[in-house]
Protein backbone atom coordinates (compact mmCIF):
# COMPACT_ATOMS: atom_id res chain seq x y z
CA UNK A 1 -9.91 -32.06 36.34
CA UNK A 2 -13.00 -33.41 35.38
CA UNK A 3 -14.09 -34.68 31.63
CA UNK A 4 -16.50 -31.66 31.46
CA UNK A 5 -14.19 -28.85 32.53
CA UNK A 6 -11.39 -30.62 29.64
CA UNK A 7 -14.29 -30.47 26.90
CA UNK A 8 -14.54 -26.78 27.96
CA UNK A 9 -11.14 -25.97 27.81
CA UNK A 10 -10.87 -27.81 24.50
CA UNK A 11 -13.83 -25.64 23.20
CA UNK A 12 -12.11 -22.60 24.32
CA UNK A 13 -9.48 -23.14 22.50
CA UNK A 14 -11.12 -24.39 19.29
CA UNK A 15 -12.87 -20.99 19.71
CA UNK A 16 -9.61 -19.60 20.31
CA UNK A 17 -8.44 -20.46 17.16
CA UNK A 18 -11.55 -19.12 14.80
CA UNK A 19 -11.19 -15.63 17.22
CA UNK A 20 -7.00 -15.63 16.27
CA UNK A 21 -8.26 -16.59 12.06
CA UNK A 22 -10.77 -13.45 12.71
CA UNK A 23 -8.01 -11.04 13.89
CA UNK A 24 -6.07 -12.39 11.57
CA UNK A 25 -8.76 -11.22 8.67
CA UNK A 26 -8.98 -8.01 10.74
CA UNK A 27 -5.19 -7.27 9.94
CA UNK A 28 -5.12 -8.47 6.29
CA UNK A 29 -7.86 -6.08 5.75
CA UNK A 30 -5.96 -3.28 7.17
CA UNK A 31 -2.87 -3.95 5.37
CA UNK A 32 -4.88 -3.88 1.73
CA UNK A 33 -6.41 -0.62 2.67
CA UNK A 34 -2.99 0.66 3.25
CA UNK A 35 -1.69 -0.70 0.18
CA UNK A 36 -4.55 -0.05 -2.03
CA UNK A 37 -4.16 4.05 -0.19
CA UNK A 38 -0.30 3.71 -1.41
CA UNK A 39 -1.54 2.95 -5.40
CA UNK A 40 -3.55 6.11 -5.07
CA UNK A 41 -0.52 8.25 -3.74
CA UNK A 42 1.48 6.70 -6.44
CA UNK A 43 -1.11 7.56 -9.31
CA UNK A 44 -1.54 11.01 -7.45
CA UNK A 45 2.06 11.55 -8.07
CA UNK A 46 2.46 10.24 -11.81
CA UNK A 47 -0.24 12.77 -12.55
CA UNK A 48 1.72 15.21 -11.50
CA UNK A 49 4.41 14.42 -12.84
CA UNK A 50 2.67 14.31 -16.21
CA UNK A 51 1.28 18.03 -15.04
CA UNK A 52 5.14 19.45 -14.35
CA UNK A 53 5.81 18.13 -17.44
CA UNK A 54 3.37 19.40 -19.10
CA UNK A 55 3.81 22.91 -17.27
CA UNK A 56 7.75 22.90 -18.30
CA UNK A 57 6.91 22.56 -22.14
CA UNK A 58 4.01 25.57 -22.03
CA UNK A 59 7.02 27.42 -19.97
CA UNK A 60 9.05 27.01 -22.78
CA UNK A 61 6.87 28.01 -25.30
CA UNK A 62 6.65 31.41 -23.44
CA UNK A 63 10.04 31.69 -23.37
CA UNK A 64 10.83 31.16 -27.00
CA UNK A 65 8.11 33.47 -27.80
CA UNK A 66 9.75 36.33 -25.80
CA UNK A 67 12.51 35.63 -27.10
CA UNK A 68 11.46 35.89 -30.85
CA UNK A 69 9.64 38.67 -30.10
CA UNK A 70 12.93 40.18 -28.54
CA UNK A 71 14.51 39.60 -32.03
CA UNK A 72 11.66 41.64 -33.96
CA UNK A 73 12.28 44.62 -32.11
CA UNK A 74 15.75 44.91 -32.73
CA UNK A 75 14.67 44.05 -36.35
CA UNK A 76 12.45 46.72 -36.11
CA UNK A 77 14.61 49.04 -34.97
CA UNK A 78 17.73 48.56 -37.14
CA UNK A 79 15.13 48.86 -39.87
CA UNK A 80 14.13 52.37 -38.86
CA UNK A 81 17.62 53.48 -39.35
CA UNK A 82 17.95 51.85 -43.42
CA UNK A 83 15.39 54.69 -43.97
CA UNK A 84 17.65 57.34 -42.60
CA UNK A 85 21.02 58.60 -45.03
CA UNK A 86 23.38 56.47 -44.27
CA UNK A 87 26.66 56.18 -45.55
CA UNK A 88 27.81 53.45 -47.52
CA UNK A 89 29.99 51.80 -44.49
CA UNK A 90 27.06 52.31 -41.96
CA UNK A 91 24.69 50.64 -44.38
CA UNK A 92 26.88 47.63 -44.56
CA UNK A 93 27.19 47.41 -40.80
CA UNK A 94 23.33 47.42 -40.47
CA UNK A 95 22.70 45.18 -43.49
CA UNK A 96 24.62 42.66 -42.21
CA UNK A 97 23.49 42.92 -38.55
CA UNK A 98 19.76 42.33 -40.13
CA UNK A 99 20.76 39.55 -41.82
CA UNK A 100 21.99 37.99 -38.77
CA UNK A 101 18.91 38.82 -36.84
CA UNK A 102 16.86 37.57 -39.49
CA UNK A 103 18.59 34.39 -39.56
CA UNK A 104 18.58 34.20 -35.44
CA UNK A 105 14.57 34.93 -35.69
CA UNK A 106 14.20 31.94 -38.22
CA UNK A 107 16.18 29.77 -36.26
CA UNK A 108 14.31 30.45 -33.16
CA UNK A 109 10.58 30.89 -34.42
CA UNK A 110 11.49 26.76 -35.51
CA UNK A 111 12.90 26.15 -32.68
CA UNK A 112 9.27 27.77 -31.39
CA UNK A 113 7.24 25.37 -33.77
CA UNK A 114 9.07 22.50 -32.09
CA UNK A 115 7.95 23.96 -28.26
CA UNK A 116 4.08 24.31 -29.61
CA UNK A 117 4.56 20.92 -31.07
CA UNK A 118 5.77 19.25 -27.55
CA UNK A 119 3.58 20.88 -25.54
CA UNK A 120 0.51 19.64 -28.03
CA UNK A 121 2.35 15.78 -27.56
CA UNK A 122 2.73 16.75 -23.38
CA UNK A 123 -0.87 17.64 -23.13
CA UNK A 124 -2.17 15.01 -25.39
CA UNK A 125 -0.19 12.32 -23.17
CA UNK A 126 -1.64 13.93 -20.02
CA UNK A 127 -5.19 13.77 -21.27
CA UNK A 128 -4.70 9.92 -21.94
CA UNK A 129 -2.86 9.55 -18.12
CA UNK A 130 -5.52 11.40 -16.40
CA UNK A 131 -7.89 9.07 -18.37
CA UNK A 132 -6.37 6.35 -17.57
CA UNK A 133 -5.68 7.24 -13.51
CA UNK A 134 -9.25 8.13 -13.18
CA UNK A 135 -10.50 4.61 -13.77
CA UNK A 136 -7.39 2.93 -12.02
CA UNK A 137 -8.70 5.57 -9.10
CA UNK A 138 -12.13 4.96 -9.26
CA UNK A 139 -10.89 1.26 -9.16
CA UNK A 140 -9.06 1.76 -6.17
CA UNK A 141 -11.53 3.05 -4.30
CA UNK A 142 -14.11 0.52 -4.71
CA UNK A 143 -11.73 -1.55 -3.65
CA UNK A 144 -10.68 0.42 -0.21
CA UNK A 145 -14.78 0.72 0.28
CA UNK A 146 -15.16 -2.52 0.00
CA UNK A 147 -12.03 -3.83 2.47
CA UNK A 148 -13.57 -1.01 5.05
CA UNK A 149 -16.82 -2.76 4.66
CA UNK A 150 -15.12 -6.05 5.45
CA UNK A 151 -13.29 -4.64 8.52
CA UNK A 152 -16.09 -2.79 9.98
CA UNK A 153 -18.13 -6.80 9.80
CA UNK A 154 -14.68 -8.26 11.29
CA UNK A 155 -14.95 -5.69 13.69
CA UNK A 156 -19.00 -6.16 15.14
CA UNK A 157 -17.53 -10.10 14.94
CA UNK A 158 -15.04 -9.78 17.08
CA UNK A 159 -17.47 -7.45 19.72
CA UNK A 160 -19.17 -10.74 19.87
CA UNK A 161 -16.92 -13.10 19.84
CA UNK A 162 -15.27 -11.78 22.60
CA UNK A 163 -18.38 -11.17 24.61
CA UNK A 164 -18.98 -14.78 23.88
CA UNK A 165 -15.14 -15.54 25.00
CA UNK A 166 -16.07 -14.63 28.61
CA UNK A 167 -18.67 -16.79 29.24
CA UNK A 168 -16.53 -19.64 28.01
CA UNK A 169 -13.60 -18.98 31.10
CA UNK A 170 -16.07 -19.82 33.05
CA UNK A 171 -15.25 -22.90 35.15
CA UNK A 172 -11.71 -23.41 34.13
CA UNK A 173 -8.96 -23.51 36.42
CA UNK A 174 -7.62 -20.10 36.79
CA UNK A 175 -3.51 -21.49 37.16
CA UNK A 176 -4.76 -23.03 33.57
CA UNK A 177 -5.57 -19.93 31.99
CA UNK A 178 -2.40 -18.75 33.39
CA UNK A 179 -0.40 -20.61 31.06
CA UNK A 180 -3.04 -21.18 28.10
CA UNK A 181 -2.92 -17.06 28.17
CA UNK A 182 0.62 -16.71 27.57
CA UNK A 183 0.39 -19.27 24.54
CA UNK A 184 -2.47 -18.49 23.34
CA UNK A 185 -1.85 -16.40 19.55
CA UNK A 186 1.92 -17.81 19.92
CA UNK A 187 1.94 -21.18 19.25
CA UNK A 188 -0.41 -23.42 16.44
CA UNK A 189 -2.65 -25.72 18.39
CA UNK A 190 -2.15 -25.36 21.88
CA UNK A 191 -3.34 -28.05 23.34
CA UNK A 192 -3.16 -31.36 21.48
CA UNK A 193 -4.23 -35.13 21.79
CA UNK A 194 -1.65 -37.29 22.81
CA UNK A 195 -0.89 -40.13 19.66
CA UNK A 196 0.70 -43.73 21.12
CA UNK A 197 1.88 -42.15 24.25
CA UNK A 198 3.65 -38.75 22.53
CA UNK A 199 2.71 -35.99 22.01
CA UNK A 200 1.06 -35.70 18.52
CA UNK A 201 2.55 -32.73 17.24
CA UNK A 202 6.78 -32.79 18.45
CA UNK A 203 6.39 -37.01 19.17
CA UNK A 204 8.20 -36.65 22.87
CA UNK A 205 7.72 -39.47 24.65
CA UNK A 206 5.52 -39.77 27.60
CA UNK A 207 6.87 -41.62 30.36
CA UNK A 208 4.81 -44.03 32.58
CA UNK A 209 4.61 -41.19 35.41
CA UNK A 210 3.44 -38.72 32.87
CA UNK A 211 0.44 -41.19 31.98
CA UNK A 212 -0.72 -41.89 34.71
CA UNK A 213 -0.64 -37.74 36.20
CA UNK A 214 -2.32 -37.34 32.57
CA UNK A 215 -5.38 -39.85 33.37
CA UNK A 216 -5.29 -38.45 37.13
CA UNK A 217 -5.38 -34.48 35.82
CA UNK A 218 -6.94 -35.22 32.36
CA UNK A 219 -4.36 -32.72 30.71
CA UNK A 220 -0.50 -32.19 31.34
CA UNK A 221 1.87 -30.09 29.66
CA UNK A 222 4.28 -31.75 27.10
CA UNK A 223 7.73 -31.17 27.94
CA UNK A 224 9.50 -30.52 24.70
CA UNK A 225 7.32 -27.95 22.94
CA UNK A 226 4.89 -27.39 26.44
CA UNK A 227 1.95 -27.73 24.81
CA UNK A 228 -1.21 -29.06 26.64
CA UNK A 229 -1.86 -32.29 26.53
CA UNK A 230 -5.17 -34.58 26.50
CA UNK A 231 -6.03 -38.28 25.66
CA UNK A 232 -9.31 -38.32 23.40
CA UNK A 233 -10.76 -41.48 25.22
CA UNK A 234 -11.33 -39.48 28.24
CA UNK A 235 -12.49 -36.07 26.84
């Protein structure tokens, strides 16, 4: 191999590793979208959570207010009979059946007052939420805008830099590329100068044989961690 087809190869892979840092970008990107997407599901769903909430209490209110208004009638109508002749027994019977209606009504027309008085907290707590979510939102989305902007630049990047990939294969040994291919993305620094006869990045020993292929070829393959390797005197 000659010292400008190694210098090649060498650039390739230097270019290599700024195309794997650019994917690498490209995913990070993605996976902040898609986490900054999962905030806004999460604030989508404490709003409505506040909103049930808020729903259950006015529910209630309705309830109690049927309810009190139940009690009135029956008031109403046990009334009607006091102003009929009644004997002394009947009167009693319906006294005392008002009085516990009357009693019931109190109780419930406070227990009323306390309904009104959540649902004005419930609501008041869901104003400040929704408040509060629409900035965090607005927030979010800025940020989501701004991490598509980035990917869509990442994306026009890589177009290029892998138009620009192509015209660096050219002239380099096609059995190579072979291996290069399957390392390439898989292991950190491919190919690597050799450092006092090892390889510079697992230290295995180069043997005599191994030297002098590596000076004949210009780059061999180490063979503990099979990385490619190159003396920098001769690139």
């Amino acid at each position: 191999m000659s010292n400008s087809i190694l210098k090649s190869f060498i650039d390739l892979v230097a270019f290599d590793q700024s195309l794997i840092d650019l994917e690498t970008n490209i995913t990070l990107a993605y996976n902040a979208v898609q986490q900054l997407e999962k905030q806004q599901v999460e604030s989508k769903q404490l709003l409505e959570s506040y909103s049930i909430k808020r729903d259950g209490a006015q529910k209630n209110v309705l309830s109690q207010e049927v309810l009190v208004q139940e009690i009135q009638i029956q008031e109403k109508k046990l009334e009607q009979f006091i102003d009929n002749k009644l004997s002394t027994k009947e009167y009693e019977v319906i006294t005392k059946e008002l009085e516990t209606l009357r009693f019931n009504r109190t109780t419930q027309e406070q227990k009323l007052v306390q309904f009104v008085n959540k649902v004005q907290a419930v609501t008041n707590e869901c104003e400040t939420a929704f408040a509060q979510q629409a900035l965090v939102n607005n927030s979010l989305q800025q940020q989501i805008d701004q991490q598509k902007e980035k990917i869509q630049s990442f994306m026009i990047n890589l177009s290029t830099m892998e138009q620009m990939r192509q015209e660096k294969l050219i002239g380099i040994p096609e059995n190579l590329l072979s291996i290069y291919e399957t390392m390439r993305g898989r292991v950190v620094n491919p190919v690597v100068p050799i450092y006092l006869d090892s390889c510079s990045v697992c230290f295995y020993g180069l043997t005599a044989k191994n030297i002098q292929l590596l000076r004949q070829e210009n780059v061999i393959q180490c063979k503990d961690c099979y990385r490619f390797l190159y003396n920098e005197l001769t690139k």
